[in-house]
Protein backbone atom coordinates (compact mmCIF):
# COMPACT_ATOMS: atom_id res chain seq x y z
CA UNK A 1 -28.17 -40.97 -33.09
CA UNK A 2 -26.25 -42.73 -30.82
CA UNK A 3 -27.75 -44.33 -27.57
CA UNK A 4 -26.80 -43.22 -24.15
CA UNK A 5 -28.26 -46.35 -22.02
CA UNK A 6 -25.61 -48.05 -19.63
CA UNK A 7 -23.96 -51.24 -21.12
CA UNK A 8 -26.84 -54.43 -20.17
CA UNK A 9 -23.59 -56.70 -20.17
CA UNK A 10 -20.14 -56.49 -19.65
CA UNK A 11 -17.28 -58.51 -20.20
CA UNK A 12 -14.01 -59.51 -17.44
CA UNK A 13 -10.31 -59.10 -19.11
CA UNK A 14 -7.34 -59.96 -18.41
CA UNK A 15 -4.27 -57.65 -17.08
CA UNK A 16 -3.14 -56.30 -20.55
CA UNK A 17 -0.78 -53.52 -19.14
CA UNK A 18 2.38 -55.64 -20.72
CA UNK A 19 0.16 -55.25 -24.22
CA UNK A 20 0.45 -53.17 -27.31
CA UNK A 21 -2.85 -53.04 -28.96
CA UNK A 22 -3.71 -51.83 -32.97
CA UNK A 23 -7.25 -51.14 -33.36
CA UNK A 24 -8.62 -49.93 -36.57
CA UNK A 25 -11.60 -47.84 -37.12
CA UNK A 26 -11.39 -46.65 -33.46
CA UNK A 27 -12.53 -43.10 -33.97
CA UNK A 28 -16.13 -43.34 -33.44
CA UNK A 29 -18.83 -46.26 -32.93
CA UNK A 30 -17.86 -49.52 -32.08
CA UNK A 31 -13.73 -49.27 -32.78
CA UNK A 32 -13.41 -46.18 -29.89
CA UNK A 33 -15.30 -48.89 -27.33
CA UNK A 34 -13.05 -51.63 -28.48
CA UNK A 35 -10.01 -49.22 -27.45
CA UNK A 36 -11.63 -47.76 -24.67
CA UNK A 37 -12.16 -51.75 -23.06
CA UNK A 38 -8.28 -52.19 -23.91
CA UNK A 39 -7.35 -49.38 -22.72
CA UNK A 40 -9.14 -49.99 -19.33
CA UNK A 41 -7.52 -53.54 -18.65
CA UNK A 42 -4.39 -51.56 -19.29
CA UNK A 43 -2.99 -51.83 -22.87
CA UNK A 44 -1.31 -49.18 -24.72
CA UNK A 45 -3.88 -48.85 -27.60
CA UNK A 46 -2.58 -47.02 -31.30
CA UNK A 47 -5.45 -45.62 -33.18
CA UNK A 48 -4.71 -45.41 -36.91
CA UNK A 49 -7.36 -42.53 -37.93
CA UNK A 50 -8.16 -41.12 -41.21
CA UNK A 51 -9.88 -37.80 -39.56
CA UNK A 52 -7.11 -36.29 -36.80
CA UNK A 53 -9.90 -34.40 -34.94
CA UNK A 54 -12.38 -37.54 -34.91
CA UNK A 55 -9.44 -38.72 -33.23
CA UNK A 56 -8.32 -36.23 -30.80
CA UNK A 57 -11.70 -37.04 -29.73
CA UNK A 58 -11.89 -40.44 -29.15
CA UNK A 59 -8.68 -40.52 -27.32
CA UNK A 60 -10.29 -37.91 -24.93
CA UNK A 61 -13.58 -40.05 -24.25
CA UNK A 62 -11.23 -43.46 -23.91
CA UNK A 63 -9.33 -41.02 -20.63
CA UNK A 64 -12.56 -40.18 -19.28
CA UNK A 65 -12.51 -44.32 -18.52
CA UNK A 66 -8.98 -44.70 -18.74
CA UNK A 67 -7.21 -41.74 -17.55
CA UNK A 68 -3.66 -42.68 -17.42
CA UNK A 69 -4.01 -44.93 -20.59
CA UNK A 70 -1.04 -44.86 -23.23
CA UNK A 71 -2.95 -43.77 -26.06
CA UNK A 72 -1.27 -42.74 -29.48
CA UNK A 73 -2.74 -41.54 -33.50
CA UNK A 74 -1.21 -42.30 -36.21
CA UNK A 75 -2.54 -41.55 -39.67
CA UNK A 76 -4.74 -44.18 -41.90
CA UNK A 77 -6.90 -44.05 -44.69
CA UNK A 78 -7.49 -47.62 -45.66
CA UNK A 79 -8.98 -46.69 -49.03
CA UNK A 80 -5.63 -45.51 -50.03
CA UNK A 81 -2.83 -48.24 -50.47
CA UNK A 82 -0.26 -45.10 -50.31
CA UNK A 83 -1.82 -44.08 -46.91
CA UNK A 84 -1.57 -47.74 -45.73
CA UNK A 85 1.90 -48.11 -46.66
CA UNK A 86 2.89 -45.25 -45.20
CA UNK A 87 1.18 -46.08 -41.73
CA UNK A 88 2.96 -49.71 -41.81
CA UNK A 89 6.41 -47.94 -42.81
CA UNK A 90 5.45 -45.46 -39.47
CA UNK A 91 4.52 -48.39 -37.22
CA UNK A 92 7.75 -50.80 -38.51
CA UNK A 93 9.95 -47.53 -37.73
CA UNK A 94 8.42 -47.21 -33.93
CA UNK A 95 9.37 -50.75 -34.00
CA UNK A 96 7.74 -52.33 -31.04
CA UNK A 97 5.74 -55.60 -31.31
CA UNK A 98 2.17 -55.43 -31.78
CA UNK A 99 0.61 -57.83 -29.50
CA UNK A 100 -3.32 -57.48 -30.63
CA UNK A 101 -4.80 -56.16 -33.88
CA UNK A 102 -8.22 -55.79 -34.29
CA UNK A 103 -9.34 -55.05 -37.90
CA UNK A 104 -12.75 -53.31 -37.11
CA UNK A 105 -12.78 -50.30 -39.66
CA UNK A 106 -15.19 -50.63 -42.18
CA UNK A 107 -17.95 -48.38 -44.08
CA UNK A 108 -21.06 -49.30 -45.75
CA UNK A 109 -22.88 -46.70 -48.05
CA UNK A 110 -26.62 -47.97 -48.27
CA UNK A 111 -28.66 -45.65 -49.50
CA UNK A 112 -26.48 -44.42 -51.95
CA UNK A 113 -27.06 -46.42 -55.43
CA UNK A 114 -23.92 -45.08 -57.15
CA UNK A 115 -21.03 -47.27 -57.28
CA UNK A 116 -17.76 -45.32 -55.99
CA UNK A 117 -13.74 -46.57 -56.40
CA UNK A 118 -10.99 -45.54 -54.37
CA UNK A 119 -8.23 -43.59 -55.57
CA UNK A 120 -6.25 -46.99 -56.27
CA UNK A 121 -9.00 -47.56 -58.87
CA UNK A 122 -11.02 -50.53 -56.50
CA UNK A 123 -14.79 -50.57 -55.70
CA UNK A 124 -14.94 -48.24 -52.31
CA UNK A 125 -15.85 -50.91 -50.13
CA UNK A 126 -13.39 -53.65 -51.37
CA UNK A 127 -11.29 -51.22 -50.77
CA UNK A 128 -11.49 -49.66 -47.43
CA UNK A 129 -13.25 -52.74 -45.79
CA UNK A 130 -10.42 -55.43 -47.22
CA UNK A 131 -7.75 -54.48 -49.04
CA UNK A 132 -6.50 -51.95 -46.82
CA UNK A 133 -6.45 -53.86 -43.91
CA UNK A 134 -4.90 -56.86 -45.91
CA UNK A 135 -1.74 -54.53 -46.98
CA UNK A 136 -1.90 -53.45 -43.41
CA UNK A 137 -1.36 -56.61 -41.86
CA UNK A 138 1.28 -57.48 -44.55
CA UNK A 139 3.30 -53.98 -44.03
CA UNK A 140 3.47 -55.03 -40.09
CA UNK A 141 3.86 -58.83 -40.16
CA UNK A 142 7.49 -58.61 -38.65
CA UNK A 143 6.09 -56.37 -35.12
CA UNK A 144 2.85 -58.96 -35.75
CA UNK A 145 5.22 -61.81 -35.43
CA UNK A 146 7.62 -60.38 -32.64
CA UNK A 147 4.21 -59.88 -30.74
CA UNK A 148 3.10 -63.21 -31.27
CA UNK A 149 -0.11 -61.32 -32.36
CA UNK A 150 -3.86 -62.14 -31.66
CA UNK A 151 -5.20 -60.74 -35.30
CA UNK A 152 -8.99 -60.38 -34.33
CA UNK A 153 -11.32 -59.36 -37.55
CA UNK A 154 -14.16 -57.58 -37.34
CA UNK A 155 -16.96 -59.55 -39.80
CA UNK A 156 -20.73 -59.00 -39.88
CA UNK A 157 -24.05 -60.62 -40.24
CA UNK A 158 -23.99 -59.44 -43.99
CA UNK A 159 -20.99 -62.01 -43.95
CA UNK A 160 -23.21 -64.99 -43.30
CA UNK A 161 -25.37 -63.98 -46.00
CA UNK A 162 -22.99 -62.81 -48.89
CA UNK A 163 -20.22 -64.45 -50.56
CA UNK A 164 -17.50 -63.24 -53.27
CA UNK A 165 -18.49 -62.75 -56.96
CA UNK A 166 -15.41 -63.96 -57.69
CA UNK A 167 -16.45 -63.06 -61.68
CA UNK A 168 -17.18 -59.54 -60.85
CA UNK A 169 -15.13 -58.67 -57.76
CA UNK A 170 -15.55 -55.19 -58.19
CA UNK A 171 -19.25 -55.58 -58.52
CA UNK A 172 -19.11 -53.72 -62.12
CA UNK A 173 -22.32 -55.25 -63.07
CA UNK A 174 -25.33 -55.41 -60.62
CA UNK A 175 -23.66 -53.05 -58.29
CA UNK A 176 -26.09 -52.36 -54.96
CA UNK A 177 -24.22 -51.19 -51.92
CA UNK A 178 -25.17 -54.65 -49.07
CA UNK A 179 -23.87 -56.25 -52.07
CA UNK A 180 -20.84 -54.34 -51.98
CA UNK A 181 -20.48 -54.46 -47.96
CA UNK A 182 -21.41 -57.73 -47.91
CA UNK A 183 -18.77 -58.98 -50.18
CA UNK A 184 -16.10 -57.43 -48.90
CA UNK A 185 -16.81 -58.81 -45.12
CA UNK A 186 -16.92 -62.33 -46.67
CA UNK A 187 -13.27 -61.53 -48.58
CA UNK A 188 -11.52 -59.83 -45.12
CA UNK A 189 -13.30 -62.77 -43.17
CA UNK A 190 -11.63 -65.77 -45.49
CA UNK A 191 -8.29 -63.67 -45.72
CA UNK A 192 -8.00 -63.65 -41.48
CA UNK A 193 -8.89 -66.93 -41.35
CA UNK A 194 -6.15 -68.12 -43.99
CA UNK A 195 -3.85 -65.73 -42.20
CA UNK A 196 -4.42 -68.22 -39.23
CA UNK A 197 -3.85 -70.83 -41.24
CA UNK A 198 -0.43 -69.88 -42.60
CA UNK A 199 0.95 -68.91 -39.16
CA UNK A 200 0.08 -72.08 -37.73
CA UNK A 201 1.32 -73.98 -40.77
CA UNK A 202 4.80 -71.92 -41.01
CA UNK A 203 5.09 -71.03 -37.52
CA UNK A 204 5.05 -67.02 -37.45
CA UNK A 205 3.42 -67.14 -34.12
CA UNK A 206 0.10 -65.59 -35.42
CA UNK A 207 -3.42 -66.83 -34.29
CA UNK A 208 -6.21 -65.32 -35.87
CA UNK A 209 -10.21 -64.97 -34.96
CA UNK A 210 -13.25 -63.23 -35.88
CA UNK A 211 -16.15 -61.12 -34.08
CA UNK A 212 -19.31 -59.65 -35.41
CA UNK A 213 -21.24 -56.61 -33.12
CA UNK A 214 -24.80 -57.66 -34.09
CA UNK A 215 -26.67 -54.84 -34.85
CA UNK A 216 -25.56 -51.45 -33.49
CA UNK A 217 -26.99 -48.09 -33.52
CA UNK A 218 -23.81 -45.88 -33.97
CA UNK A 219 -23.60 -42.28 -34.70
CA UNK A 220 -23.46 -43.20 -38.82
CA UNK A 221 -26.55 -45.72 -38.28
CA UNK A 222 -29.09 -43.42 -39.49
CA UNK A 223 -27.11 -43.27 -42.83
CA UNK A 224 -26.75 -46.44 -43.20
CA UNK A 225 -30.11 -47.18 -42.54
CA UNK A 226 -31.94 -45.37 -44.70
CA UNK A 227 -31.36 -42.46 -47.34
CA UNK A 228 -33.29 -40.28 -45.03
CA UNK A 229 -31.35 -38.89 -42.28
CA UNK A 230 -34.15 -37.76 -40.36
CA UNK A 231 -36.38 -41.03 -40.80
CA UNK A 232 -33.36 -43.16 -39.85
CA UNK A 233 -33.17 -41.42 -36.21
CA UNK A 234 -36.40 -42.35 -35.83
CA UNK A 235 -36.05 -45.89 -36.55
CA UNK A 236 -32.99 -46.48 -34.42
CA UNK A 237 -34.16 -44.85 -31.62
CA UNK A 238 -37.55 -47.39 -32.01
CA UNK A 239 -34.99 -50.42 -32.43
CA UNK A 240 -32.63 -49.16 -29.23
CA UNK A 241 -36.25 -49.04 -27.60
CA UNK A 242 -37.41 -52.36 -28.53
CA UNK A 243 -34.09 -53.53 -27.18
CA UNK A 244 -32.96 -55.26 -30.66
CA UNK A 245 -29.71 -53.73 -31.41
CA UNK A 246 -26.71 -53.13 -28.87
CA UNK A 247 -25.22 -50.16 -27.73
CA UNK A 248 -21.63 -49.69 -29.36
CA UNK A 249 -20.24 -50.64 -25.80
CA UNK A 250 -22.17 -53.55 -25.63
CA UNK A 251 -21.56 -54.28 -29.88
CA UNK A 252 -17.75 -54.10 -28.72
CA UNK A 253 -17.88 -56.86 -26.54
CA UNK A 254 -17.89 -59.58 -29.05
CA UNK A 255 -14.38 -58.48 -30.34
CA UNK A 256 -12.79 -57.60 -27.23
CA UNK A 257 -13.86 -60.84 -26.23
CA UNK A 258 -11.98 -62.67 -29.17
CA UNK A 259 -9.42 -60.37 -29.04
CA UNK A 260 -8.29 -60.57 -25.35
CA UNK A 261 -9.86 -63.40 -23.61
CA UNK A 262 -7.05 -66.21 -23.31
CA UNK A 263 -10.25 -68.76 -23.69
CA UNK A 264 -11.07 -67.37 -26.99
CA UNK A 265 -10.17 -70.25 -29.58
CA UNK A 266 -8.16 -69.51 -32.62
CA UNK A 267 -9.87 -69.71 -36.10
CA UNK A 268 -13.36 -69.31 -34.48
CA UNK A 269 -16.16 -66.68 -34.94
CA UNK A 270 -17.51 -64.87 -31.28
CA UNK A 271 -20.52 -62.46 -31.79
CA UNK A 272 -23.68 -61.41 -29.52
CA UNK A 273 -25.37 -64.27 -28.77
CA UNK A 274 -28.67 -63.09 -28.14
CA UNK A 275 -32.24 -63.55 -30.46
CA UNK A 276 -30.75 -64.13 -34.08
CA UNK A 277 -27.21 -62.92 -32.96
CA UNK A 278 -28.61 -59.63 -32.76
CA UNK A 279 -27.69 -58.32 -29.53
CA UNK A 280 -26.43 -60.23 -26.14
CA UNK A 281 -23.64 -61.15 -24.19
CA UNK A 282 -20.76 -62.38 -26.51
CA UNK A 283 -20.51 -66.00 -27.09
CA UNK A 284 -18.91 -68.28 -29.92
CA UNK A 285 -20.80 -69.30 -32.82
CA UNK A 286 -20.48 -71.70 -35.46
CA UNK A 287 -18.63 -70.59 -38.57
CA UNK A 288 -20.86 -69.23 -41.44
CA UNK A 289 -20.96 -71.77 -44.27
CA UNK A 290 -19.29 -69.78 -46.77
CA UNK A 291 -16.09 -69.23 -44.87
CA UNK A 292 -15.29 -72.67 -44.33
CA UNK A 293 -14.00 -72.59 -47.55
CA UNK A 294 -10.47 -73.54 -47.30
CA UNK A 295 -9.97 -73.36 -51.30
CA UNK A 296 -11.65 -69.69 -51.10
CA UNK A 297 -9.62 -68.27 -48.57
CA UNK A 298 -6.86 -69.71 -50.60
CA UNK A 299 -7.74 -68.16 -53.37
CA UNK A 300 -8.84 -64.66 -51.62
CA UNK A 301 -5.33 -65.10 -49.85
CA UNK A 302 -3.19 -64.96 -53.40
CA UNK A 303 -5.42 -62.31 -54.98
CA UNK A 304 -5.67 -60.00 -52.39
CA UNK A 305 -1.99 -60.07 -52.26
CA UNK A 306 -1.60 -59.28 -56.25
CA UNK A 307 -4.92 -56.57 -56.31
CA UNK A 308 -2.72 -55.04 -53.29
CA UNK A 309 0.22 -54.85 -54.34
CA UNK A 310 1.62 -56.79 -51.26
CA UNK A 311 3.55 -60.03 -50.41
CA UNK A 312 3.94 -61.95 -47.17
CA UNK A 313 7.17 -61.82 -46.50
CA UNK A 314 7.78 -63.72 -43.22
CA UNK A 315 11.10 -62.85 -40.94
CA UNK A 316 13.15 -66.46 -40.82
């Protein structure tokens, strides 16, 4: 169950009212307070959903902040490559520039010890948690580069922790769901920050930056915590009460932060900076070891493209 408490920090933005903001993931949890804070400082703010209703939803909790806010849906499920394509091909043809994308969707399935693939035939959370968003950003690089585009990524803790099994990307053999999650953070984590890389060395205009929330208790927490629903309420309302995890307005600071703030630096990682990066005000933080990696991302960068079925074709 989601926590109610008013936000213990909050977090100054610029005038974004000139600003056309993507932000996926936005129907629930941490993505609809990401919207909601861009929303407020005045961008226009797309919300690619995979549930229509979920968003309906979240649109109408962003106006009760942001009543006059240019708020749109447009369809998404990133565990779909057709889906994805068909959201870039619906974005290209509104064709306005996209000045901020935040790639914050993601799903973990702990709890659950079977190993699921998408329709495309990829391990589920490979799937929805990096390829999608990597033949997202690739189906709107041309509105990405007419924005000049802050590309903001949503990683994780699990990211400092995890790296790819580059000889069993799909996690075939010794499958376990963090493993799964974990990997897929550290793949979408070394892809942004090679995105960043290529911009700056090619000059599409591009910078790129990551965020982690910390730990927040969301409406799917109790899932995700535990197989039991009932005992996982339990437990996150004990860790809101012990004050350990963030609320998902206060998780969203960290990425509106990176994704807003003109003092937020390209290529570097912002998350809570609290005890252990658990919960706090957002701050930067030094890079996790294993995406420093420039061969990696290198290597994650040409993969993903060929396991995707995308190329990054940059406008001259």
């Amino acid at each position: 169950m989601a926590t109610t408490r008013a936000p213990r920090w909050t977090l100054p933005l610029p005038d974004l009212s000139r600003a056309r903001a993507v932000v996926t993931g936005a129907s629930d949890g941490v993505g609809v307070e990401i919207a909601r804070g861009l929303a407020v400082a005045g961008a226009e703010v797309v919300l690619p959903v995979r549930n229509r209703d979920k968003g309906e939803r979240a649109v109408a909790k962003i106006r009760e902040s942001a009543p006059d806010a240019a708020l749109s849906l447009v369809d998404l499920d990133l565990a779909q490559l057709a889906s994805v394509a068909a959201c870039a091909d619906a974005l290209r043809a509104d064709g306005r520039p996209i000045d901020i994308l935040v790639l914050n969707a993601g799903m973990i399935a702990l709890g659950d010890p079977a190993r699921h693939t998408s329709p495309d035939g990829f391990e589920l959370h490979f799937a929805t948690n990096h390829l999608g968003h990597v033949a997202l950003v690739a189906g709107i690089l041309p509105l990405l580069q007419a924005g000049r585009a802050r590309v903001t990524v949503q990683s994780s803790l699990a990211a400092r922790f995890s790296s790819v099994r580059w000889d069993d990307l799909q996690l075939e053999r010794g499958y376990s769901a963090f493993a799964a999650y974990g990997s897929s953070k550290a793949a979408v984590s070394l892809f942004g920050l090679e995105l960043g890389r290529r911009s700056a060395a090619e000059g599409w205009g591009i910078t790129t930056n990551l965020s982690h929330p910390g730990i927040a208790i969301t409406n799917i927490a109790p899932a995700e915590l535990l197989e039991s629903r009932r005992v996982g309420a339990r437990l996150s309302r004990r860790i809101m009460d012990a004050g350990v995890g963030g609320t998902p307005a206060e998780a969203s600071l960290p990425a509106l932060f990176a994704a807003a703030r003109p003092d937020a630096a390209d290529g570097a990682l912002y998350g809570p900076g609290g005890l252990m990066h658990l919960q706090g005000p957002p701050r930067r933080q030094r890079m996790y070891r294993r995406l420093v990696d420039r061969a990696a991302a290198a290597r994650m960068w040409a993969l993903s493209q060929e396991l995707a079925g995308v190329r990054f074709a940059v406008r001259g």
